[in-house]
PDB file of N, CA and C in Angstrom:
ATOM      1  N   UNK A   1     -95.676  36.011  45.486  1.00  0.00           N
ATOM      2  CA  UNK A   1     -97.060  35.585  45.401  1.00  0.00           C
ATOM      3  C   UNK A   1     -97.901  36.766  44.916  1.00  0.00           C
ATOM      4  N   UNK A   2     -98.689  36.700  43.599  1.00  0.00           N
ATOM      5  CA  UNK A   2     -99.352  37.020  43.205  1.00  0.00           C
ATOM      6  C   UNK A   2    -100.997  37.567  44.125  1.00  0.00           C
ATOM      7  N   UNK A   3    -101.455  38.683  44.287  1.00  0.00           N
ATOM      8  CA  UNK A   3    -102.781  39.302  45.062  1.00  0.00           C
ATOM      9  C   UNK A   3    -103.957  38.424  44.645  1.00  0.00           C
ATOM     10  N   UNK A   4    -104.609  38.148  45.124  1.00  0.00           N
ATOM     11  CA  UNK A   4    -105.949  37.541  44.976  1.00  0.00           C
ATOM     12  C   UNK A   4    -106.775  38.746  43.466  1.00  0.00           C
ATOM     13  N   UNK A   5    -107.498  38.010  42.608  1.00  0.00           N
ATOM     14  CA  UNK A   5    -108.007  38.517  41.701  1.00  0.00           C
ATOM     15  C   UNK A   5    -109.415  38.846  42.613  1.00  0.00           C
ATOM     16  N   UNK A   6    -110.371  40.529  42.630  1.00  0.00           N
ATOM     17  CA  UNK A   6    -111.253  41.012  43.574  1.00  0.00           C
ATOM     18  C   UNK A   6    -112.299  40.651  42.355  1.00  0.00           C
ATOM     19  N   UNK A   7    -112.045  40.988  41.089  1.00  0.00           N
ATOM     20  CA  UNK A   7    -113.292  41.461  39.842  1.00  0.00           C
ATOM     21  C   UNK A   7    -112.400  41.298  38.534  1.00  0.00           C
ATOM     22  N   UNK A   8    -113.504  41.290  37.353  1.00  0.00           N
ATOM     23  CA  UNK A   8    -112.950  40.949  36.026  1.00  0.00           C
ATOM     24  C   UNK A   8    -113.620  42.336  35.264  1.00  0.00           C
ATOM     25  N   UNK A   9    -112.825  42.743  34.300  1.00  0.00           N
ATOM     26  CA  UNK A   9    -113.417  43.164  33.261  1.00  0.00           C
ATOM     27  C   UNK A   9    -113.497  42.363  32.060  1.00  0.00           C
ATOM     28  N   UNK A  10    -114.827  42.506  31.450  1.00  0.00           N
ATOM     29  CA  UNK A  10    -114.225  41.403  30.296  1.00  0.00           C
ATOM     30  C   UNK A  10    -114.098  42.139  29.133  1.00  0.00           C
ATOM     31  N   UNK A  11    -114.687  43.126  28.593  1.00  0.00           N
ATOM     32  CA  UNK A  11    -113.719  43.872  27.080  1.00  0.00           C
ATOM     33  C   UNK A  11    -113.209  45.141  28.160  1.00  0.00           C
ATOM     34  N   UNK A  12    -112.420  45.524  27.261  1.00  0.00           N
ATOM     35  CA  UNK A  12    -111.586  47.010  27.371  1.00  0.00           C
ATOM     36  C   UNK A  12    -112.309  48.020  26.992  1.00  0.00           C
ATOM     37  N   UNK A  13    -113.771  48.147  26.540  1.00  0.00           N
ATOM     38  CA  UNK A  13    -114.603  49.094  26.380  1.00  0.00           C
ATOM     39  C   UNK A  13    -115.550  49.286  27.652  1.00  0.00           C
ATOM     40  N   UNK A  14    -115.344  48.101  28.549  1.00  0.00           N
ATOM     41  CA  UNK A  14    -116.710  48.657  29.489  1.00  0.00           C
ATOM     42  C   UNK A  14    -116.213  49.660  30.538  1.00  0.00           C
ATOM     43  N   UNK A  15    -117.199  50.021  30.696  1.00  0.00           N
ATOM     44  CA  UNK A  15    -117.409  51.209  32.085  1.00  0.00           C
ATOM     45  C   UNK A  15    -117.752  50.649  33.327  1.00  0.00           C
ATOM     46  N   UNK A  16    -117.844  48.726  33.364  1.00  0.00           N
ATOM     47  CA  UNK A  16    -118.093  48.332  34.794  1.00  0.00           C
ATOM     48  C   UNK A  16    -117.411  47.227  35.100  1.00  0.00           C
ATOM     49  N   UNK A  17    -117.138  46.759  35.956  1.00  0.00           N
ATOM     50  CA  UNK A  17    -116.365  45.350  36.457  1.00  0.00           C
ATOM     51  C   UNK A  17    -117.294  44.469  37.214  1.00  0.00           C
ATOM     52  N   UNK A  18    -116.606  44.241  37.110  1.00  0.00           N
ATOM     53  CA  UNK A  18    -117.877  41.990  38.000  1.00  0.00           C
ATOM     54  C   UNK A  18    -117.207  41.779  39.066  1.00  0.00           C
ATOM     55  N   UNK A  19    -117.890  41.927  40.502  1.00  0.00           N
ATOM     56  CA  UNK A  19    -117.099  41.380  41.342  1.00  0.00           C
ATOM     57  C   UNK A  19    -116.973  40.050  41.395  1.00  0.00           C
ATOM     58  N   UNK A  20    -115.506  39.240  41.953  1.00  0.00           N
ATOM     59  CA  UNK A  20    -115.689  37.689  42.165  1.00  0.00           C
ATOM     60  C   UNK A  20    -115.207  37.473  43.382  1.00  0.00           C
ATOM     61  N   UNK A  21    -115.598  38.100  44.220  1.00  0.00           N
ATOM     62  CA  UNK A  21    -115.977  37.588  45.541  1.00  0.00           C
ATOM     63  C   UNK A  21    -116.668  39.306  45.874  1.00  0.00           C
ATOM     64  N   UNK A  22    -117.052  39.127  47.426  1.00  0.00           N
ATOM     65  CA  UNK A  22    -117.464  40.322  48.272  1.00  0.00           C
ATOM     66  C   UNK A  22    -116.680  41.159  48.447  1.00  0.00           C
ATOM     67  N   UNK A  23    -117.011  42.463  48.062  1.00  0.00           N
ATOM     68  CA  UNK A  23    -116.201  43.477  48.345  1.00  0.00           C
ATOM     69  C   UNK A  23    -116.656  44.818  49.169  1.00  0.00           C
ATOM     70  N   UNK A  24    -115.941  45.027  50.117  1.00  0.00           N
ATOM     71  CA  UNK A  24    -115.726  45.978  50.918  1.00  0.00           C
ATOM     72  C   UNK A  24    -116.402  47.569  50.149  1.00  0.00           C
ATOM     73  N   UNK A  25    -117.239  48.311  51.536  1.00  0.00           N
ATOM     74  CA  UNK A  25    -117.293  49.753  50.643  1.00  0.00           C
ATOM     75  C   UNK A  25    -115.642  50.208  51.400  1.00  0.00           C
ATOM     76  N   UNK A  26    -115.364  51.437  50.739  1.00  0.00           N
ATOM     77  CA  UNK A  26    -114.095  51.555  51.137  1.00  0.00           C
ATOM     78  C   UNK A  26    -112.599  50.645  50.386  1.00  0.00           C
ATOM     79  N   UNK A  27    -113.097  50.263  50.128  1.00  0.00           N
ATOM     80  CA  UNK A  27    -111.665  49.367  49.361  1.00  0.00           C
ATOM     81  C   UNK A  27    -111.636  49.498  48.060  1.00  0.00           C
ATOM     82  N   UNK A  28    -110.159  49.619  47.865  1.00  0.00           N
ATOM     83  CA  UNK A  28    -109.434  50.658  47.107  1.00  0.00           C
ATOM     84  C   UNK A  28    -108.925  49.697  45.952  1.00  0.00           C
ATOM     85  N   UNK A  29    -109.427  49.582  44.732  1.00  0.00           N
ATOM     86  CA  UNK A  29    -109.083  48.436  43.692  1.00  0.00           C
ATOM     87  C   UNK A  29    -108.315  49.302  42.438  1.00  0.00           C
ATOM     88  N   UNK A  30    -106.957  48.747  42.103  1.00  0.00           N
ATOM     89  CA  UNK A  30    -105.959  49.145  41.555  1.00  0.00           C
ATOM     90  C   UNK A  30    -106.946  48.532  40.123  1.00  0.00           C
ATOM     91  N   UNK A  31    -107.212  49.182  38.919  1.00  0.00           N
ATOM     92  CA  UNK A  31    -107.043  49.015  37.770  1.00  0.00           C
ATOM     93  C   UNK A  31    -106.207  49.499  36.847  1.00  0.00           C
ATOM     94  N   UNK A  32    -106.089  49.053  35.629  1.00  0.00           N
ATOM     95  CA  UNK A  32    -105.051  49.738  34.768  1.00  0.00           C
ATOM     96  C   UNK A  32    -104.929  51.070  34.700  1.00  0.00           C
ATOM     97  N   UNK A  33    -105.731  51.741  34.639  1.00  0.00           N
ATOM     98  CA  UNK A  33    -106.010  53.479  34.419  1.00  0.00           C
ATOM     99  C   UNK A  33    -105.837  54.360  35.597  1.00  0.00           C
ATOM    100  N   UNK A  34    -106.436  53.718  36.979  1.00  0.00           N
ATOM    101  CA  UNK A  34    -106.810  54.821  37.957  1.00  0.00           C
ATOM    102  C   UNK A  34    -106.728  53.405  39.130  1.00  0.00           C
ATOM    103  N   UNK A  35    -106.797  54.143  40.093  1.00  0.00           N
ATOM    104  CA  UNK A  35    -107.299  53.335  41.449  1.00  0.00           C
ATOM    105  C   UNK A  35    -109.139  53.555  42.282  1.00  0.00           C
ATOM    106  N   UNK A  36    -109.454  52.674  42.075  1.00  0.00           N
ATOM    107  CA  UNK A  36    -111.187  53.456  42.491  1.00  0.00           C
ATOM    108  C   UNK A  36    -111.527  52.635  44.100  1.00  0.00           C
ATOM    109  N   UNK A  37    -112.428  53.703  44.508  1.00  0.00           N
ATOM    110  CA  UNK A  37    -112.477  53.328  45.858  1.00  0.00           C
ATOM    111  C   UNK A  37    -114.134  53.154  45.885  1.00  0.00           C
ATOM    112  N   UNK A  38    -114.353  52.036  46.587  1.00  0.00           N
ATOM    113  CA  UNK A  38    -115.714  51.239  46.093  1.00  0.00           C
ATOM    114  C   UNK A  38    -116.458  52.661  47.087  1.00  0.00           C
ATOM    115  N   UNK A  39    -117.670  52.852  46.585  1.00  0.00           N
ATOM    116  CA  UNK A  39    -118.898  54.018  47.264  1.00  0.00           C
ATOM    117  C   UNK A  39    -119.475  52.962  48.979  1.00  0.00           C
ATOM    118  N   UNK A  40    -120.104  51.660  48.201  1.00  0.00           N
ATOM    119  CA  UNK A  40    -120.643  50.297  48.814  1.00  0.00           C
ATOM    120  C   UNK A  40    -120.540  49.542  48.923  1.00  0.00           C
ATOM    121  N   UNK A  41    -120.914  48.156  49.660  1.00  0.00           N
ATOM    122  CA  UNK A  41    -120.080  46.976  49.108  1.00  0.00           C
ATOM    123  C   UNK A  41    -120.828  46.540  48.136  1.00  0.00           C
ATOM    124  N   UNK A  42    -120.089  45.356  47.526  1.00  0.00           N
ATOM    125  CA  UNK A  42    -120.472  44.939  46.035  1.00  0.00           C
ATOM    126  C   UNK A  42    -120.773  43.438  46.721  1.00  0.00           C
ATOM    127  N   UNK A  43    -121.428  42.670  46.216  1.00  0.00           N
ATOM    128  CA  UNK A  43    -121.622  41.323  46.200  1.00  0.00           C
ATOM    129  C   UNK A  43    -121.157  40.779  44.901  1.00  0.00           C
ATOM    130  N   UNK A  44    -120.551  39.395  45.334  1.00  0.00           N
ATOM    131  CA  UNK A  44    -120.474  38.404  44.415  1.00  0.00           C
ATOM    132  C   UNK A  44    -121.410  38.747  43.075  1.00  0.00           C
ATOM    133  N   UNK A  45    -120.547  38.835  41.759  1.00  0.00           N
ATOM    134  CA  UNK A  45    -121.628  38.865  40.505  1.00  0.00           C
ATOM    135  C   UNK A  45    -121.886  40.198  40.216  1.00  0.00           C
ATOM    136  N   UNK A  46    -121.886  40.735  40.997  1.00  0.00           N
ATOM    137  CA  UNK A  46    -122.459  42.232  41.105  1.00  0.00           C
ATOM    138  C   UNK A  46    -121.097  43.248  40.349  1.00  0.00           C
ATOM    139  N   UNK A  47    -122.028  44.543  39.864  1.00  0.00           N
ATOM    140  CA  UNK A  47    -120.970  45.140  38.677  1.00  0.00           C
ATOM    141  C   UNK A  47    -120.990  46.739  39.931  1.00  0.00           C
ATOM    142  N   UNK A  48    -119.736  47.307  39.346  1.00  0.00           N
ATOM    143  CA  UNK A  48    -119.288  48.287  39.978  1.00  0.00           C
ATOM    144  C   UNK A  48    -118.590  49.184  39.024  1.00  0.00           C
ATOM    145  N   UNK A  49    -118.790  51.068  38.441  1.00  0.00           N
ATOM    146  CA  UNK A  49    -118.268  51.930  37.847  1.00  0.00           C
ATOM    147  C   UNK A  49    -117.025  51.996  37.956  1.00  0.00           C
ATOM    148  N   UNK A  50    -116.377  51.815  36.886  1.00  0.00           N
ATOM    149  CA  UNK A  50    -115.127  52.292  36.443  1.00  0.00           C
ATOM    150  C   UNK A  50    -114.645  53.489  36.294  1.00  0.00           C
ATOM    151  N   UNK A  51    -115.811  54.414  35.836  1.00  0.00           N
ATOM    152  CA  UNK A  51    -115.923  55.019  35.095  1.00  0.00           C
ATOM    153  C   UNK A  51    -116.783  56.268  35.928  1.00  0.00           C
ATOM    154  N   UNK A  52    -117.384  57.288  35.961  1.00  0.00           N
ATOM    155  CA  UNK A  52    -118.536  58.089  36.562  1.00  0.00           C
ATOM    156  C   UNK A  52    -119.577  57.917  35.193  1.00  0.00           C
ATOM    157  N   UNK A  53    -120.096  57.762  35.249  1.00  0.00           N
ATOM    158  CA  UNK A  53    -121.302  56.936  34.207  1.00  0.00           C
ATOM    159  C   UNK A  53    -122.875  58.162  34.432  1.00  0.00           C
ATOM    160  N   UNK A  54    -123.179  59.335  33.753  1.00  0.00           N
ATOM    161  CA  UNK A  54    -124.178  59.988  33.987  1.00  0.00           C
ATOM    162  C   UNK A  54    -125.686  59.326  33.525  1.00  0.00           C
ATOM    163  N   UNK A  55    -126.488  60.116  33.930  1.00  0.00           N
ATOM    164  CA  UNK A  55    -127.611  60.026  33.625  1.00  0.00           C
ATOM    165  C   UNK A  55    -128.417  59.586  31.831  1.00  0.00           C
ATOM    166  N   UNK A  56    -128.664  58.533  31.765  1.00  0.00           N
ATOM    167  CA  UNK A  56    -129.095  58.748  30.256  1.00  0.00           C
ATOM    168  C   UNK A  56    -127.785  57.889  29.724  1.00  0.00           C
ATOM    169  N   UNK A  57    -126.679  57.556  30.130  1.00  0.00           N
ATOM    170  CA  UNK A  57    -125.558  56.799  29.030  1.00  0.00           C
ATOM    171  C   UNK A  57    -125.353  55.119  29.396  1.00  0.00           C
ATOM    172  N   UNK A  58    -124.928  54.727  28.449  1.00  0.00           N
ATOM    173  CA  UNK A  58    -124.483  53.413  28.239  1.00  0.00           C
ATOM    174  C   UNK A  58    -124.209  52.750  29.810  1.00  0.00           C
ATOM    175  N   UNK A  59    -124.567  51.991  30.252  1.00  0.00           N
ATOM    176  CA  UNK A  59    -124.026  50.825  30.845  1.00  0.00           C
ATOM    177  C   UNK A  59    -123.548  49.759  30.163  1.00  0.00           C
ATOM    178  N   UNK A  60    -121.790  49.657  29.687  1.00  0.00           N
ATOM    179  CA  UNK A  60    -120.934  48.825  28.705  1.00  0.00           C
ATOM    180  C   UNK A  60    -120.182  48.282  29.767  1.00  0.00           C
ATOM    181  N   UNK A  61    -120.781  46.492  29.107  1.00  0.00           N
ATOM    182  CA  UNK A  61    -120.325  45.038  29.657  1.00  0.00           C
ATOM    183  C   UNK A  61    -119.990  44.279  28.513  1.00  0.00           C
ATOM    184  N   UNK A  62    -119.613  43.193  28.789  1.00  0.00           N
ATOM    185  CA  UNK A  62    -119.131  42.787  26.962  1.00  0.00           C
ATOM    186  C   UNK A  62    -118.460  43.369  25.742  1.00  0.00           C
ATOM    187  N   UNK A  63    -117.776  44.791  26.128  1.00  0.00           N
ATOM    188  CA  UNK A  63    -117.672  45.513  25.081  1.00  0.00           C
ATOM    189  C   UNK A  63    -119.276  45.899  24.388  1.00  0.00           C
ATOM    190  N   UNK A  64    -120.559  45.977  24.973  1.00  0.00           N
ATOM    191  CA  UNK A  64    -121.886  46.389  24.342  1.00  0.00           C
ATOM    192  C   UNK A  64    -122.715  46.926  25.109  1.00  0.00           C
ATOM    193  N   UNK A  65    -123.125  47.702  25.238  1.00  0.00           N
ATOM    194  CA  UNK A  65    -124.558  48.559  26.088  1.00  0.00           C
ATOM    195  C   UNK A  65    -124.813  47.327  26.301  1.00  0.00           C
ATOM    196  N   UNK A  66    -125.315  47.302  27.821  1.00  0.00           N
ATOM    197  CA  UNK A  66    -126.146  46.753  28.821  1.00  0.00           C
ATOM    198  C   UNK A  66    -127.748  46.910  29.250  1.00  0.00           C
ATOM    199  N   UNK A  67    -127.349  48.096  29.342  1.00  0.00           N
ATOM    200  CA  UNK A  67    -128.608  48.943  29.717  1.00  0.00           C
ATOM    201  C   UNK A  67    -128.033  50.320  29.925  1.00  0.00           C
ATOM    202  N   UNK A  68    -128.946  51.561  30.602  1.00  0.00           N
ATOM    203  CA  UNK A  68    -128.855  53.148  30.800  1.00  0.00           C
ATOM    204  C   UNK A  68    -129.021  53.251  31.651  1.00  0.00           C
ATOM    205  N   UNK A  69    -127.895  54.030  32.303  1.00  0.00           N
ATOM    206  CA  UNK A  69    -128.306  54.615  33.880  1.00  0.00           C
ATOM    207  C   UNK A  69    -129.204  55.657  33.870  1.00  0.00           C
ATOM    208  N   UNK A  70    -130.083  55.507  35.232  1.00  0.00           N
ATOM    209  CA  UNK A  70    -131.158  56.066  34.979  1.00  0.00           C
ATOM    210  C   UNK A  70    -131.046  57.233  36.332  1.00  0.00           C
ATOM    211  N   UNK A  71    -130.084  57.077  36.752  1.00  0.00           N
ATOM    212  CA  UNK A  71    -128.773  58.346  37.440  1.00  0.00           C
ATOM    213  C   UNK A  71    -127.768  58.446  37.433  1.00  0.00           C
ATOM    214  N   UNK A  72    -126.889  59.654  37.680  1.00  0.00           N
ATOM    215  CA  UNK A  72    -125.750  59.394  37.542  1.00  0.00           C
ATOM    216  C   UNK A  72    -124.998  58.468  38.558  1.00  0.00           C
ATOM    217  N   UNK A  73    -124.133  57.753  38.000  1.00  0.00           N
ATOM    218  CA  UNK A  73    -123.454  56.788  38.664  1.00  0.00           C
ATOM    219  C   UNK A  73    -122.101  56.789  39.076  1.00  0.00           C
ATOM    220  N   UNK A  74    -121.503  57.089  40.338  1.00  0.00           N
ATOM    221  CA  UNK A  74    -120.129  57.388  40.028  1.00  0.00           C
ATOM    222  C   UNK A  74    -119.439  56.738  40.418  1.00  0.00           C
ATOM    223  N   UNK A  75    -117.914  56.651  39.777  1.00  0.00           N
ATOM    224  CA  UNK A  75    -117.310  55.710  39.982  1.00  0.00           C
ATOM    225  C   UNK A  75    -117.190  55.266  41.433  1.00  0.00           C
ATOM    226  N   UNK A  76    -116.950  53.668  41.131  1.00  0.00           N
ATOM    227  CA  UNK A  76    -116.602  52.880  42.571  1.00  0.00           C
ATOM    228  C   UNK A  76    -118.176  52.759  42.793  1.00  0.00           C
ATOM    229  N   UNK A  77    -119.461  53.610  42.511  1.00  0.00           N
ATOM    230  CA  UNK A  77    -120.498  52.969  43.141  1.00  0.00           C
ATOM    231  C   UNK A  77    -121.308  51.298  42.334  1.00  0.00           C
ATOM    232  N   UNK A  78    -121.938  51.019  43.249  1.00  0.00           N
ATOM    233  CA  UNK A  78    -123.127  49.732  42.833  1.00  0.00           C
ATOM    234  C   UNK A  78    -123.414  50.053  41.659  1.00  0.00           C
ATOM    235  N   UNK A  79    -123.481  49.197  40.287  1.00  0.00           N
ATOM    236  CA  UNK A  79    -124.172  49.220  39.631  1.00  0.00           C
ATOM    237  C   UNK A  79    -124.882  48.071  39.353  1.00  0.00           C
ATOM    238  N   UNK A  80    -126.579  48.672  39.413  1.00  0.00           N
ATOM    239  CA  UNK A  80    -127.254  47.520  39.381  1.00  0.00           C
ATOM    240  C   UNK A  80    -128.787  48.085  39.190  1.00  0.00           C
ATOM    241  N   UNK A  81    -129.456  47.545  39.132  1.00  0.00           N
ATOM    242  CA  UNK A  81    -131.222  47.344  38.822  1.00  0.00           C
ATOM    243  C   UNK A  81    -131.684  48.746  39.706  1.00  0.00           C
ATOM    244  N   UNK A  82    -131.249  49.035  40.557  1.00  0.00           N
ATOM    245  CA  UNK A  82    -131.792  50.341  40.963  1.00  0.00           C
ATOM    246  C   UNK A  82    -131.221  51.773  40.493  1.00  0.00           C
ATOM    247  N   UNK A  83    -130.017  51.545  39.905  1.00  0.00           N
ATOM    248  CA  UNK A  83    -129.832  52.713  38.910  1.00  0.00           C
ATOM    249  C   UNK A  83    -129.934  52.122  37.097  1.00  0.00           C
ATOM    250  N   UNK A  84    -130.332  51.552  36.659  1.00  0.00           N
ATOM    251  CA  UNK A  84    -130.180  51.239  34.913  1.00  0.00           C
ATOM    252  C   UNK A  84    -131.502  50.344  34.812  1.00  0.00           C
ATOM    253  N   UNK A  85    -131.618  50.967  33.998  1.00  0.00           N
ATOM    254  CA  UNK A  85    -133.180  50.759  32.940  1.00  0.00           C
ATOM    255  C   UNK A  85    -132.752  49.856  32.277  1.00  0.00           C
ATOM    256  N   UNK A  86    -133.031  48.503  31.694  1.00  0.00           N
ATOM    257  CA  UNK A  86    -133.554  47.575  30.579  1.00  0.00           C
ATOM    258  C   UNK A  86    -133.574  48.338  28.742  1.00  0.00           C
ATOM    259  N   UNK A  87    -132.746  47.967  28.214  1.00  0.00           N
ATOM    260  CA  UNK A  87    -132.142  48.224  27.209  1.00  0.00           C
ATOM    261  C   UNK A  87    -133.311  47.748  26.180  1.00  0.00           C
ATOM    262  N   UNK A  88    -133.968  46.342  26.357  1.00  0.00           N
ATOM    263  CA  UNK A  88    -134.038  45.545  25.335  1.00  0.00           C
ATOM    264  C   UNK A  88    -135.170  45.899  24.058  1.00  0.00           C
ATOM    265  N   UNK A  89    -136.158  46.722  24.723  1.00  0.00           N
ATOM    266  CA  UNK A  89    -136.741  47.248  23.643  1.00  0.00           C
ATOM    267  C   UNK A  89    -136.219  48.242  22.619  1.00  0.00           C
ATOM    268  N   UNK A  90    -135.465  48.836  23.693  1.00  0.00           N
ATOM    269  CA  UNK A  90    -134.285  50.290  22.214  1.00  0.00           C
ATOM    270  C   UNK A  90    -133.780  48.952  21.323  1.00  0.00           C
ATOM    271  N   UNK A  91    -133.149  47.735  21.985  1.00  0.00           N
ATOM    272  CA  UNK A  91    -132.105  47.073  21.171  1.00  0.00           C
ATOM    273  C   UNK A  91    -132.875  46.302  19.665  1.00  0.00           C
ATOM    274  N   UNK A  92    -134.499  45.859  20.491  1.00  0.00           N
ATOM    275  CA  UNK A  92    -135.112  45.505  19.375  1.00  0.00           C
ATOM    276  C   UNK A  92    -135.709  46.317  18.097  1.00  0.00           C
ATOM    277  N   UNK A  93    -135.769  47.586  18.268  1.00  0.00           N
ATOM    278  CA  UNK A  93    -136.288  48.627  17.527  1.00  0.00           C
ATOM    279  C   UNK A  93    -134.697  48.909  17.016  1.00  0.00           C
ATOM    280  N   UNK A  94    -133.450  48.743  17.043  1.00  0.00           N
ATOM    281  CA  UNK A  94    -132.644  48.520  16.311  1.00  0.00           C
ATOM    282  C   UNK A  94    -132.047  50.201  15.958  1.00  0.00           C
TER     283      UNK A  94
END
């Protein structure tokens, strides 16, 4: 029997995962590359570093900037609206 699926990545370029269900701070999620150990818990929907993600860089979902962390973010922690700034005006100024 196959482990319960915790989170998805959906391209191979991002730096965050989607939880699909609640996840534990402390719990230890096997990905292809590394093993990361969550900072907090994550809620349903909610994205979490792959990656240590600094100040000023990409938040990549979709394989595409998301938005910019607006601290550094390190892996296994929350990522969400209280660390990353809103992209959409850089994206419209092109």
């Amino acid at each position: 029997m196959s482990a319960k699926r915790q989170y998805i990545v959906i391209d191979p370029h991002d730096n965050v995962a989607t939880a699909i269900m609640p996840l534990a701070a402390g719990a230890e999620l096997a990905t292809a590359e590394a093993t990361i150990t969550l900072v907090h818990p994550i809620e349903f929907g909610h994205k979490f570093a792959l990656d240590d993600i600094p100040t000023g860089a990409y938040v990549v979902k979709y394989g595409a900037p998301i938005g910019r962390a607006t601290a550094d973010i390190a892996k296994g922690d929350h990522v969400h609206v209280h660390n990353v700034a809103d992209i959409v005006d850089e994206v419209r100024k092109g």
